[in-house]
PDB file of N, CA and C in Angstrom:
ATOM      1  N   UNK A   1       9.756 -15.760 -19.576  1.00  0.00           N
ATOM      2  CA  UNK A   1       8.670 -14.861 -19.281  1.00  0.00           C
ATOM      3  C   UNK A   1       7.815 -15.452 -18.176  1.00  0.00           C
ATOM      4  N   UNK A   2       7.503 -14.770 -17.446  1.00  0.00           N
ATOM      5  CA  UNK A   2       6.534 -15.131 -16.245  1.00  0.00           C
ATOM      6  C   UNK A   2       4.876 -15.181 -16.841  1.00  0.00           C
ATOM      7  N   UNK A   3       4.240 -15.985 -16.135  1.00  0.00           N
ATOM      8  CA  UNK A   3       2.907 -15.755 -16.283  1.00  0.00           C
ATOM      9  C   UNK A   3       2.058 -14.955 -14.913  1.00  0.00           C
ATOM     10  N   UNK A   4       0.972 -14.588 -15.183  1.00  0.00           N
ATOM     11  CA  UNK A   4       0.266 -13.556 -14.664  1.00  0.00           C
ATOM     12  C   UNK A   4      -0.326 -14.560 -13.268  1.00  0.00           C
ATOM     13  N   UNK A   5      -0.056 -14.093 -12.185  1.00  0.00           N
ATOM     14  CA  UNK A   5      -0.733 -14.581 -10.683  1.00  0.00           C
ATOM     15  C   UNK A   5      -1.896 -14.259  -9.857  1.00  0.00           C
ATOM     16  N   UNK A   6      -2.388 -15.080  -9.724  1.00  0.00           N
ATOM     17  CA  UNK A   6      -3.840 -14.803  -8.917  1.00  0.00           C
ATOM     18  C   UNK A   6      -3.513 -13.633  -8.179  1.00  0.00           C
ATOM     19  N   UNK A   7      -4.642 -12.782  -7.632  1.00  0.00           N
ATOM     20  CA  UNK A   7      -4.961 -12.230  -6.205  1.00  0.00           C
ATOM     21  C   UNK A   7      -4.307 -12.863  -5.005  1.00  0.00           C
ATOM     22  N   UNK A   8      -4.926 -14.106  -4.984  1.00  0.00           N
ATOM     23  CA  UNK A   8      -4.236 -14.775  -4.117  1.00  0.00           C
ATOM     24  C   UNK A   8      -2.949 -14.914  -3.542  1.00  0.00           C
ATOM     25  N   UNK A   9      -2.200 -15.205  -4.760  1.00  0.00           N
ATOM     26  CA  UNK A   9      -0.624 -15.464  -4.923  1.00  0.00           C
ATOM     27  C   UNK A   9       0.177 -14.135  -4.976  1.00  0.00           C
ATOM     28  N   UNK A  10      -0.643 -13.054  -5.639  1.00  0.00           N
ATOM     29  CA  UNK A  10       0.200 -11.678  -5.737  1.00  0.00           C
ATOM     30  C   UNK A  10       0.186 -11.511  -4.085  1.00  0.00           C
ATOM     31  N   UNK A  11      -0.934 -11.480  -3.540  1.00  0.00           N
ATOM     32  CA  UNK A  11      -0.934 -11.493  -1.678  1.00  0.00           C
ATOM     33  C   UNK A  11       0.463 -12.119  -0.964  1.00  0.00           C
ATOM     34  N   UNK A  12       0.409 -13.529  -1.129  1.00  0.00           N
ATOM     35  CA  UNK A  12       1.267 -14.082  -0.841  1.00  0.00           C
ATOM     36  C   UNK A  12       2.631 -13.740  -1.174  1.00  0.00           C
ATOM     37  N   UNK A  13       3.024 -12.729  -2.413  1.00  0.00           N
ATOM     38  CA  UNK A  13       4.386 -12.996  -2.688  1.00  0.00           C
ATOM     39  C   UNK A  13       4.417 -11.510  -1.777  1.00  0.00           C
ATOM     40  N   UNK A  14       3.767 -10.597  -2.184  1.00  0.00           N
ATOM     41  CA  UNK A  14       3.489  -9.065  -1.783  1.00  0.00           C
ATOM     42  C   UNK A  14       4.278  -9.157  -0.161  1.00  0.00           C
ATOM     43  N   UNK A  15       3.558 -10.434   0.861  1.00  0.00           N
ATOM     44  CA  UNK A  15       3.348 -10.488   2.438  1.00  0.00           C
ATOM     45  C   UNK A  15       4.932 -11.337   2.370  1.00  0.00           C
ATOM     46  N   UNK A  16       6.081 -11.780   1.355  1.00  0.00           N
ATOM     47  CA  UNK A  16       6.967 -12.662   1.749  1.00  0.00           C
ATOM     48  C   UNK A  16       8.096 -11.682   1.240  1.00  0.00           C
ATOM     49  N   UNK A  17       7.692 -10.830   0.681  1.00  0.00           N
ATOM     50  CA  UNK A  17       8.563  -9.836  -0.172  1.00  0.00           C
ATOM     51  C   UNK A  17       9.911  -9.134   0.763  1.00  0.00           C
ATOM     52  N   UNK A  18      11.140  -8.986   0.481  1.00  0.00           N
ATOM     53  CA  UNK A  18      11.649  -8.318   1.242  1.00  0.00           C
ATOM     54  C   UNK A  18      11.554  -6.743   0.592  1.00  0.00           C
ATOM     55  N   UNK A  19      11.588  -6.774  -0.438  1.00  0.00           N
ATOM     56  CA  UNK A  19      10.932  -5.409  -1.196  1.00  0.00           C
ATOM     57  C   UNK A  19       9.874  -5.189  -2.300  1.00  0.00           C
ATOM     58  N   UNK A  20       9.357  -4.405  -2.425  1.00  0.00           N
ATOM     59  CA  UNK A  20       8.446  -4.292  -3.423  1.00  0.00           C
ATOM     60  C   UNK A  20       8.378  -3.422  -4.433  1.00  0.00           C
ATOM     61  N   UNK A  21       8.780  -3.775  -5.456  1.00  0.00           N
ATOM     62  CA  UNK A  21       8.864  -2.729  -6.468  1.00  0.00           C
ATOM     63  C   UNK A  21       7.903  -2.788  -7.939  1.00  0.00           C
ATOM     64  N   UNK A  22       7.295  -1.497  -7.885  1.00  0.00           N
ATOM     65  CA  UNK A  22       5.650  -1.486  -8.581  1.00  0.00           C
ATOM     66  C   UNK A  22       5.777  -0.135  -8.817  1.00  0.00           C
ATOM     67  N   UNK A  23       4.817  -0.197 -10.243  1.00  0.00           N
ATOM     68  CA  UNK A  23       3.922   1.049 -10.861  1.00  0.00           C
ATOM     69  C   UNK A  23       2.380   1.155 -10.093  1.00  0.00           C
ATOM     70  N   UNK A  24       2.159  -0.014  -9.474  1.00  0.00           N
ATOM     71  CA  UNK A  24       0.631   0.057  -9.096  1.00  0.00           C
ATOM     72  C   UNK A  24       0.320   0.649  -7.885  1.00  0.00           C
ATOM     73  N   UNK A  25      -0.517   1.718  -8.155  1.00  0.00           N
ATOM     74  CA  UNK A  25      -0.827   2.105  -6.652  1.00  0.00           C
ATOM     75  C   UNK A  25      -1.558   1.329  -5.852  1.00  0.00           C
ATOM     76  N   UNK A  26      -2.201   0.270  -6.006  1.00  0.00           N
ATOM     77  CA  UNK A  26      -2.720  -0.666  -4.978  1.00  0.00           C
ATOM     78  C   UNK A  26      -1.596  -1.506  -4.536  1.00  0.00           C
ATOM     79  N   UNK A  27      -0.618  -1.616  -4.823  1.00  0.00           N
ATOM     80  CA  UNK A  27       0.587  -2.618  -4.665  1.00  0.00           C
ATOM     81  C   UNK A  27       1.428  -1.435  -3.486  1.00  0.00           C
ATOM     82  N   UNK A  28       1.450  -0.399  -3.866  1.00  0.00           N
ATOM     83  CA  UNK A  28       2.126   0.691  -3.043  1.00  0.00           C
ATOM     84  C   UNK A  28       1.095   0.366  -2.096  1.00  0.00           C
ATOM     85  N   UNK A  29       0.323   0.500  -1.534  1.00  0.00           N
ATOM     86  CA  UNK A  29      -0.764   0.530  -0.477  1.00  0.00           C
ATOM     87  C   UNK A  29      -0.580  -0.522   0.203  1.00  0.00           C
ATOM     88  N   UNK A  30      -0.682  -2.139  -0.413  1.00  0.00           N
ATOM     89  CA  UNK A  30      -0.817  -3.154  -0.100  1.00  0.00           C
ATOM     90  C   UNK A  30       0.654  -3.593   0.208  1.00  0.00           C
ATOM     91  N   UNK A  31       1.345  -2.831  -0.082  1.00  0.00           N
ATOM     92  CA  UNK A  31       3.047  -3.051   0.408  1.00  0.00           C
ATOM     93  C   UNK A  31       3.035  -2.508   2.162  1.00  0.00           C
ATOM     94  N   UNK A  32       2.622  -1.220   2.480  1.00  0.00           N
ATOM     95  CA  UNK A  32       2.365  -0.481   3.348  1.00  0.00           C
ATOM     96  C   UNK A  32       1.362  -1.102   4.199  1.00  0.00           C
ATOM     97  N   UNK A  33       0.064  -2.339   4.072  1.00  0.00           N
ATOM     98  CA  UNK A  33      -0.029  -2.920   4.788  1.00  0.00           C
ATOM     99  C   UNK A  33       0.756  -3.983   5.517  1.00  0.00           C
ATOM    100  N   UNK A  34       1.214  -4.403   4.375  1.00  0.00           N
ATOM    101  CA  UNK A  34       2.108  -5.556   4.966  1.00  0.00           C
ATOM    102  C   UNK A  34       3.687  -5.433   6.023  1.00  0.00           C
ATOM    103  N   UNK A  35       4.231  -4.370   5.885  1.00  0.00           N
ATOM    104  CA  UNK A  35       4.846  -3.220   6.123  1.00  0.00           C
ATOM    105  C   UNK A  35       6.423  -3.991   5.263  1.00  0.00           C
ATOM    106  N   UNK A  36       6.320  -3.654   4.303  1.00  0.00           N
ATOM    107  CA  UNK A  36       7.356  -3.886   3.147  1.00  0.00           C
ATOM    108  C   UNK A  36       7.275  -2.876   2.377  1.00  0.00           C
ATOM    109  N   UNK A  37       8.786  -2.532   2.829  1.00  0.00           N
ATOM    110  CA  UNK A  37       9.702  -0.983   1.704  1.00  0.00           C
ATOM    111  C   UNK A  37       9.487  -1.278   0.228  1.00  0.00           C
ATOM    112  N   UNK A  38       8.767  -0.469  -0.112  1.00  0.00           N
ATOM    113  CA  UNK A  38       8.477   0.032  -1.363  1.00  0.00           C
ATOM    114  C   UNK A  38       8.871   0.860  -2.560  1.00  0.00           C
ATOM    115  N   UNK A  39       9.294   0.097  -3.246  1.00  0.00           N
ATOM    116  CA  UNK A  39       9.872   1.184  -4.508  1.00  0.00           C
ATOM    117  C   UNK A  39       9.038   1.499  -5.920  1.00  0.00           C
ATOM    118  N   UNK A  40       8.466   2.532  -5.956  1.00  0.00           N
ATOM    119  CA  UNK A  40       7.978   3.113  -6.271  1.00  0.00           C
ATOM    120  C   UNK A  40       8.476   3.827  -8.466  1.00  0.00           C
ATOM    121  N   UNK A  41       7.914   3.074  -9.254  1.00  0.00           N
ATOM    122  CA  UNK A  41       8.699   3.338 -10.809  1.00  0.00           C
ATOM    123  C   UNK A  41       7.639   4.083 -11.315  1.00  0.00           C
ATOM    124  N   UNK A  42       7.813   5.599 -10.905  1.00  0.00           N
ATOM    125  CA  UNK A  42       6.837   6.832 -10.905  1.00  0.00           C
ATOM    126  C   UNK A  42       7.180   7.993 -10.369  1.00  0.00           C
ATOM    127  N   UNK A  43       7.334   8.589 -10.880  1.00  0.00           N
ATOM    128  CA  UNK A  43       7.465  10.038 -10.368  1.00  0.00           C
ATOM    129  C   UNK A  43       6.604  10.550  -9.834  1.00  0.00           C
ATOM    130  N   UNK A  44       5.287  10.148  -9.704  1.00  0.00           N
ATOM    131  CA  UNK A  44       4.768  10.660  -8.479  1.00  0.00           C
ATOM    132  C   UNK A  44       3.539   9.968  -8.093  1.00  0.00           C
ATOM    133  N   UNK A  45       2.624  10.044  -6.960  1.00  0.00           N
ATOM    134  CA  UNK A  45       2.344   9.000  -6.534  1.00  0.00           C
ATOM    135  C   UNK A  45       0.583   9.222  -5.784  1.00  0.00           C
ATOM    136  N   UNK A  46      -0.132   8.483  -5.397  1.00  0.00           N
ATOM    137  CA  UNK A  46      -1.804   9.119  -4.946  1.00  0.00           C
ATOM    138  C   UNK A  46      -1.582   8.882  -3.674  1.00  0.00           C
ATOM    139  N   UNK A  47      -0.415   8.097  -3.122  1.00  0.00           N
ATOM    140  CA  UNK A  47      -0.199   7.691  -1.717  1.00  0.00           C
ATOM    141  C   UNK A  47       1.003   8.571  -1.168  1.00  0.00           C
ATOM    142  N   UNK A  48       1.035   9.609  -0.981  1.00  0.00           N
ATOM    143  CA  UNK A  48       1.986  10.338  -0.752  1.00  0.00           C
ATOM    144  C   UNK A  48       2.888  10.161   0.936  1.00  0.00           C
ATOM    145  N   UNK A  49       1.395   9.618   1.708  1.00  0.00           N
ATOM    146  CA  UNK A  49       1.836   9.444   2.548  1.00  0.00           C
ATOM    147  C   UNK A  49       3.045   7.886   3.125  1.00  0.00           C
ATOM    148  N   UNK A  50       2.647   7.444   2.478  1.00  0.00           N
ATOM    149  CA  UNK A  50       3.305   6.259   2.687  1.00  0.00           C
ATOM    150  C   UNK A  50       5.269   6.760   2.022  1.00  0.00           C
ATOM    151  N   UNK A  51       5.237   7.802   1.068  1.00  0.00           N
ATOM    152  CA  UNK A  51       6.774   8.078   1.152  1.00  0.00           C
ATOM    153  C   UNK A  51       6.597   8.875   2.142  1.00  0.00           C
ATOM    154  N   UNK A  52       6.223  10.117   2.647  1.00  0.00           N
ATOM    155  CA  UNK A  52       6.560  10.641   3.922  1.00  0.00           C
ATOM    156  C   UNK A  52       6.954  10.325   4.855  1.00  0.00           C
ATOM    157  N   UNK A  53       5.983   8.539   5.024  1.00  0.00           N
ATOM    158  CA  UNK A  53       6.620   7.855   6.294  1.00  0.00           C
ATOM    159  C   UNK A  53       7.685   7.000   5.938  1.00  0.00           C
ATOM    160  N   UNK A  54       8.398   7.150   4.939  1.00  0.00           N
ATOM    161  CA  UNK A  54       9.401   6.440   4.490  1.00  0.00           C
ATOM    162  C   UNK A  54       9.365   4.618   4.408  1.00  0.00           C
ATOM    163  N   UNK A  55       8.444   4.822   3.638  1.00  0.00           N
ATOM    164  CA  UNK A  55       7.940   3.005   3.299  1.00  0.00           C
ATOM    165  C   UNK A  55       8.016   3.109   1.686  1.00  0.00           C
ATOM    166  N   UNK A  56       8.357   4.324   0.914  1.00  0.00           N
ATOM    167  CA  UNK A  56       8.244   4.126  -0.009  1.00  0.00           C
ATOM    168  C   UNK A  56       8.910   5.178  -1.186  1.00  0.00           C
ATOM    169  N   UNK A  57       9.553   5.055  -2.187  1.00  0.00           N
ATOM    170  CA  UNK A  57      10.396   5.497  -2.490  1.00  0.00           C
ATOM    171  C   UNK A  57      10.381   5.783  -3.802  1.00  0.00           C
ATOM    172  N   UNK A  58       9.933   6.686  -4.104  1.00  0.00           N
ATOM    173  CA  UNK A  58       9.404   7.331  -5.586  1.00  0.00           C
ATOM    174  C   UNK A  58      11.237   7.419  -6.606  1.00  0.00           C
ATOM    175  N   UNK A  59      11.288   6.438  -7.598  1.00  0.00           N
ATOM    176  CA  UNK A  59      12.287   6.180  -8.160  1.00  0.00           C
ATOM    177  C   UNK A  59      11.788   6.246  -9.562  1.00  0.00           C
ATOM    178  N   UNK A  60      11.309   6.748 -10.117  1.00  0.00           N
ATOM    179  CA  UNK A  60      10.571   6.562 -11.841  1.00  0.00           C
ATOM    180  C   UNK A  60      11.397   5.817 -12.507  1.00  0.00           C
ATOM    181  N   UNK A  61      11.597   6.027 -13.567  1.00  0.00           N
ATOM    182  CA  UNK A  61      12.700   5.206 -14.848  1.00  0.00           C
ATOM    183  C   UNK A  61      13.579   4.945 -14.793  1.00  0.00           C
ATOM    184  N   UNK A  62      14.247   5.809 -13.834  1.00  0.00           N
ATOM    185  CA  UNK A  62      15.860   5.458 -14.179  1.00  0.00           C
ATOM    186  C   UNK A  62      16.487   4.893 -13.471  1.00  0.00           C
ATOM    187  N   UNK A  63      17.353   3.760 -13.793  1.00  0.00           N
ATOM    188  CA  UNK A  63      17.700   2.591 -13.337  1.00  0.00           C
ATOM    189  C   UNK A  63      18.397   2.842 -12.226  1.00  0.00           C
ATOM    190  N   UNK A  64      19.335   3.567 -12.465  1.00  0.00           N
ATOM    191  CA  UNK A  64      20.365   3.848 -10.958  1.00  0.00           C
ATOM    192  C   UNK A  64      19.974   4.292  -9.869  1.00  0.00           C
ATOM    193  N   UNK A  65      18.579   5.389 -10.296  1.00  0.00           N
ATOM    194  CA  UNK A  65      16.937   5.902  -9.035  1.00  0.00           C
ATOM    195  C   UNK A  65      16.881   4.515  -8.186  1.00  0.00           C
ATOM    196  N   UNK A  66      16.673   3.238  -9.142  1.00  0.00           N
ATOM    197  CA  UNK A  66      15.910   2.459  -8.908  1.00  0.00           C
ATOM    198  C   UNK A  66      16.501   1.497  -8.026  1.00  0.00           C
ATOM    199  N   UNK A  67      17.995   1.314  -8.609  1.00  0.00           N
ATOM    200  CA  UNK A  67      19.023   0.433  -7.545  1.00  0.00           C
ATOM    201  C   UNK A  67      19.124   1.467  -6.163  1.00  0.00           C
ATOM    202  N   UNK A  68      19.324   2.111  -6.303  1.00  0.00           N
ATOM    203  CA  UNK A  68      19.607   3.416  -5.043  1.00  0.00           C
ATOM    204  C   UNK A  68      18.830   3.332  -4.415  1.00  0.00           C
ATOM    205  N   UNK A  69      17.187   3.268  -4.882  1.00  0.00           N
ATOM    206  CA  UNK A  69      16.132   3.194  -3.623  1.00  0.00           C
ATOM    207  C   UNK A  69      15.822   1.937  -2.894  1.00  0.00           C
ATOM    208  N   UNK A  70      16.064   0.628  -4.242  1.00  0.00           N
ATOM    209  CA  UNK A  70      16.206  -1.169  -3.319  1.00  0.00           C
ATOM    210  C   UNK A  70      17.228  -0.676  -2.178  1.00  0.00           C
ATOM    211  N   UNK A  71      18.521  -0.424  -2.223  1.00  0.00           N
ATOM    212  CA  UNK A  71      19.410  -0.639  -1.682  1.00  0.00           C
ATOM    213  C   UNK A  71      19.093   0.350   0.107  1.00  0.00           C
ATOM    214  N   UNK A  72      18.449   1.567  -0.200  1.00  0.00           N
ATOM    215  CA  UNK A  72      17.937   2.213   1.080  1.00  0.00           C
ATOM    216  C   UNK A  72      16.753   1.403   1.309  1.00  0.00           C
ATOM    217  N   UNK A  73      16.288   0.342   0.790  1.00  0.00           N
ATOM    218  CA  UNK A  73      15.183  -0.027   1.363  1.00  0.00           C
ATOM    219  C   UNK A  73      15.450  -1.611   2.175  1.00  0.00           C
ATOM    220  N   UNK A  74      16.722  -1.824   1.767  1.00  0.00           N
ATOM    221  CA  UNK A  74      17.701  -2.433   3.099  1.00  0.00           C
ATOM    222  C   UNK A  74      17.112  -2.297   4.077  1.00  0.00           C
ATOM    223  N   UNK A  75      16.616  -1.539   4.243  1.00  0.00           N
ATOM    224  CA  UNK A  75      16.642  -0.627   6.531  1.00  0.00           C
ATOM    225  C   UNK A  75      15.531  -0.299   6.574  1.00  0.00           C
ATOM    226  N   UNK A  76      14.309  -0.944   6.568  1.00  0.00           N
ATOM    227  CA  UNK A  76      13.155  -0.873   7.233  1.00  0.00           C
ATOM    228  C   UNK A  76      12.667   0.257   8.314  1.00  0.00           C
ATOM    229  N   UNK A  77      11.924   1.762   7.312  1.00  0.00           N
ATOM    230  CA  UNK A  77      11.845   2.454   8.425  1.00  0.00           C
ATOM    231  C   UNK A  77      11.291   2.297   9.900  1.00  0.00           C
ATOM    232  N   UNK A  78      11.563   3.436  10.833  1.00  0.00           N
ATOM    233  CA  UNK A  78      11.166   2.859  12.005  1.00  0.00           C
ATOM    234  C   UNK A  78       9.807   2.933  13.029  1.00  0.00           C
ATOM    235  N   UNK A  79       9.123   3.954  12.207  1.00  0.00           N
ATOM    236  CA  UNK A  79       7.743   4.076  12.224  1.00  0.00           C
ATOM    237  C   UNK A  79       6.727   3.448  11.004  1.00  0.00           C
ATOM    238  N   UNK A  80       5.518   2.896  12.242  1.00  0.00           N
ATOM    239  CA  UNK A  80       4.630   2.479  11.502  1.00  0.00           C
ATOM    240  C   UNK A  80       2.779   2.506  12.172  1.00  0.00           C
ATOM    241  N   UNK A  81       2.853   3.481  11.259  1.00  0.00           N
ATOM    242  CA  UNK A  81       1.083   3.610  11.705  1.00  0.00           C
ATOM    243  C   UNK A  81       0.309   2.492  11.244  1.00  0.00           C
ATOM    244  N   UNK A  82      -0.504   1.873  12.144  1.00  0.00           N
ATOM    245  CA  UNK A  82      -1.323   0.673  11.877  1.00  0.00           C
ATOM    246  C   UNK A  82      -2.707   1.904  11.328  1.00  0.00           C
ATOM    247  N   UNK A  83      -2.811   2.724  12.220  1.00  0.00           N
ATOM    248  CA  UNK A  83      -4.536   3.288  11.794  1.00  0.00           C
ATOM    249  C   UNK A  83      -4.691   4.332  10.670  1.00  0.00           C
ATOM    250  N   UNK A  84      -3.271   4.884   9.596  1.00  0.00           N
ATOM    251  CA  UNK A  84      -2.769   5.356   8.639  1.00  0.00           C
ATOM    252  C   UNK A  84      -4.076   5.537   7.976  1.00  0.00           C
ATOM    253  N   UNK A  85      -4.573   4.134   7.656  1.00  0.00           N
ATOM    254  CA  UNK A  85      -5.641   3.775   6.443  1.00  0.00           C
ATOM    255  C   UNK A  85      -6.954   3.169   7.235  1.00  0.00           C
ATOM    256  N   UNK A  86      -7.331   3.635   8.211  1.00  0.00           N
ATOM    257  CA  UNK A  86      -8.268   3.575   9.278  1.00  0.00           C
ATOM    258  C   UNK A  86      -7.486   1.736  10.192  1.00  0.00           C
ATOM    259  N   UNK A  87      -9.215   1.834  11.089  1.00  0.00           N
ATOM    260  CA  UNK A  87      -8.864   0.710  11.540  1.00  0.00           C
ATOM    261  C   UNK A  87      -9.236  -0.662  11.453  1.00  0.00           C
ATOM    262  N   UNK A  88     -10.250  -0.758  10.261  1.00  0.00           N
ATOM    263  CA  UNK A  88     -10.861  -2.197   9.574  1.00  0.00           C
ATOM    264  C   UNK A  88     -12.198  -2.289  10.496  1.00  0.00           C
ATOM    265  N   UNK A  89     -12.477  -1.056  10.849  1.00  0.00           N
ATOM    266  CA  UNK A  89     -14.078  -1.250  10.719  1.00  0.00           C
ATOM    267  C   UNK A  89     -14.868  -0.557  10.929  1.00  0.00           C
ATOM    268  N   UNK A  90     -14.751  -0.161   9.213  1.00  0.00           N
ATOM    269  CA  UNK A  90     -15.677   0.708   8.819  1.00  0.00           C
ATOM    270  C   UNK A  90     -16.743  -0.075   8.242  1.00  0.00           C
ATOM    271  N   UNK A  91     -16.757  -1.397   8.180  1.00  0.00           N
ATOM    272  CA  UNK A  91     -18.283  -2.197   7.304  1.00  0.00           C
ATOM    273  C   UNK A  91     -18.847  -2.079   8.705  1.00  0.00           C
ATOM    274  N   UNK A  92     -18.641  -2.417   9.563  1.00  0.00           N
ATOM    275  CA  UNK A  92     -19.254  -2.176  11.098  1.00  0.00           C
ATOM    276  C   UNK A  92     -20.087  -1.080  11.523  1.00  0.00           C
ATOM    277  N   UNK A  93     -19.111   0.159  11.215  1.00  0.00           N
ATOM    278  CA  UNK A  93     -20.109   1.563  11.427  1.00  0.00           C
ATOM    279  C   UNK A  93     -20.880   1.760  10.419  1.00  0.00           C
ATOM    280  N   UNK A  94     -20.656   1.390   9.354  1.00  0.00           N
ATOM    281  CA  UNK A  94     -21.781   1.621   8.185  1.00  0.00           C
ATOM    282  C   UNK A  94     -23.265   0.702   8.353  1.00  0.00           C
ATOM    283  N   UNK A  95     -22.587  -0.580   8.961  1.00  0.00           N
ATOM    284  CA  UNK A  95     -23.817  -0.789   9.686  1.00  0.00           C
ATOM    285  C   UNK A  95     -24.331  -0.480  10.297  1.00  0.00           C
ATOM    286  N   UNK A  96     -23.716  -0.272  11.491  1.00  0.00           N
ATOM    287  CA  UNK A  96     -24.957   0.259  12.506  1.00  0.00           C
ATOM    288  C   UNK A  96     -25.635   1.582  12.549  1.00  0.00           C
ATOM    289  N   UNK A  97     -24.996   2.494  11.291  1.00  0.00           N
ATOM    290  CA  UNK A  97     -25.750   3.661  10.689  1.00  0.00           C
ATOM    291  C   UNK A  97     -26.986   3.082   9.804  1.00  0.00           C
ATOM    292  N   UNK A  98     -26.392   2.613   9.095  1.00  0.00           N
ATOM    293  CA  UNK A  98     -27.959   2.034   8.358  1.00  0.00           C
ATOM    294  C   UNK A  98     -28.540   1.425   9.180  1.00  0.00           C
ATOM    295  N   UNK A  99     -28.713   0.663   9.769  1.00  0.00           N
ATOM    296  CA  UNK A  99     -29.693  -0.176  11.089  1.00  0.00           C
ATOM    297  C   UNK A  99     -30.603   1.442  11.775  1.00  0.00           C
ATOM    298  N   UNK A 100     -29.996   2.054  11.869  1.00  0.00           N
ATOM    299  CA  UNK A 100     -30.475   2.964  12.584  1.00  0.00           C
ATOM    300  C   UNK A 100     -31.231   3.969  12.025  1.00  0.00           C
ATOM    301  N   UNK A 101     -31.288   3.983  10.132  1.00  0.00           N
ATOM    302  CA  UNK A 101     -31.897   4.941   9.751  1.00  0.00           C
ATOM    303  C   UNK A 101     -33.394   4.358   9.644  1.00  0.00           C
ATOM    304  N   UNK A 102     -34.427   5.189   9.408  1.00  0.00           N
ATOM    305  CA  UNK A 102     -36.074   4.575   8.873  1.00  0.00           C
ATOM    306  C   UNK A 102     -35.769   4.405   7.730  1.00  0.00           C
ATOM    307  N   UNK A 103     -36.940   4.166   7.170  1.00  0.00           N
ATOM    308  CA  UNK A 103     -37.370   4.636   5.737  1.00  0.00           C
ATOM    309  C   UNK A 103     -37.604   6.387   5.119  1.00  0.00           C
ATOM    310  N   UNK A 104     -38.083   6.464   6.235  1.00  0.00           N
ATOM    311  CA  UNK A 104     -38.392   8.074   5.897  1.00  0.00           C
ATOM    312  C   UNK A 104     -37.252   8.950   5.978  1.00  0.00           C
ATOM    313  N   UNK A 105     -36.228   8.077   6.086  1.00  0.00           N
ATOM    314  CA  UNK A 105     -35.020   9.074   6.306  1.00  0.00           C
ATOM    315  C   UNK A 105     -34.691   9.009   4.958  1.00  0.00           C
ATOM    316  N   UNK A 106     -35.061   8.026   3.916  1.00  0.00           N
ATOM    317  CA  UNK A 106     -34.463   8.490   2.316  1.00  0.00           C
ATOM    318  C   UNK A 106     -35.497   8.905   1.610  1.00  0.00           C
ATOM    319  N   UNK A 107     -36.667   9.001   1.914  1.00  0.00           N
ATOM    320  CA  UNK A 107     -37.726   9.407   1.010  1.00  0.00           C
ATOM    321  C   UNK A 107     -37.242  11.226   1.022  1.00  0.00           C
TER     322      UNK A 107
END
């Protein structure tokens, strides 16, 4: 039996992974950053887009779903949107919106 891995280390295995196969939708997401084919043990999914762009491969329970979708996930699709999930800076504009409001703008 395995034991349970940091944040840290789930990062690390997530970014060395040649595939990724998860129930978690943050793991589906965080697969799609890293840009590692994703298999998906769910029938359906909050990231829809990431199977559209073929990074990810909705296979639920059944085992042979599940070998069938590792095995297409061999071949690394050939598009990849970096700005999909914006572009990492949005703490930036949220700043300089708040910098810019008064006080009297929340009263």
């Amino acid at each position: 039996m395995f034991s349970p891995v940091s944040y840290l280390e789930m990062v690390a295995l997530e970014n060395n992974a040649s595939v990724i196969i998860t129930d978690s939708g943050g793991v589906q997401k965080e697969a799609y950053w890293y840009r590692r084919p994703c298999v998906t043990l769910r029938d359906e999914t909050e990231w829809i887009e990431t199977v559209a762009r073929g990074w990810n491969i909705l296979a639920g329970a059944n085992r042979s779903n599940i070998v069938d979708a590792v095995q297409v996930c061999e071949v690394l699709p050939e598009s990849y949107d970096e700005s999909l999930y914006g572009d990492g800076a949005s703490s930036e504009l949220i700043y300089e919106i708040l910098l810019n409001f008064s006080q009297n703008d929340f009263d």
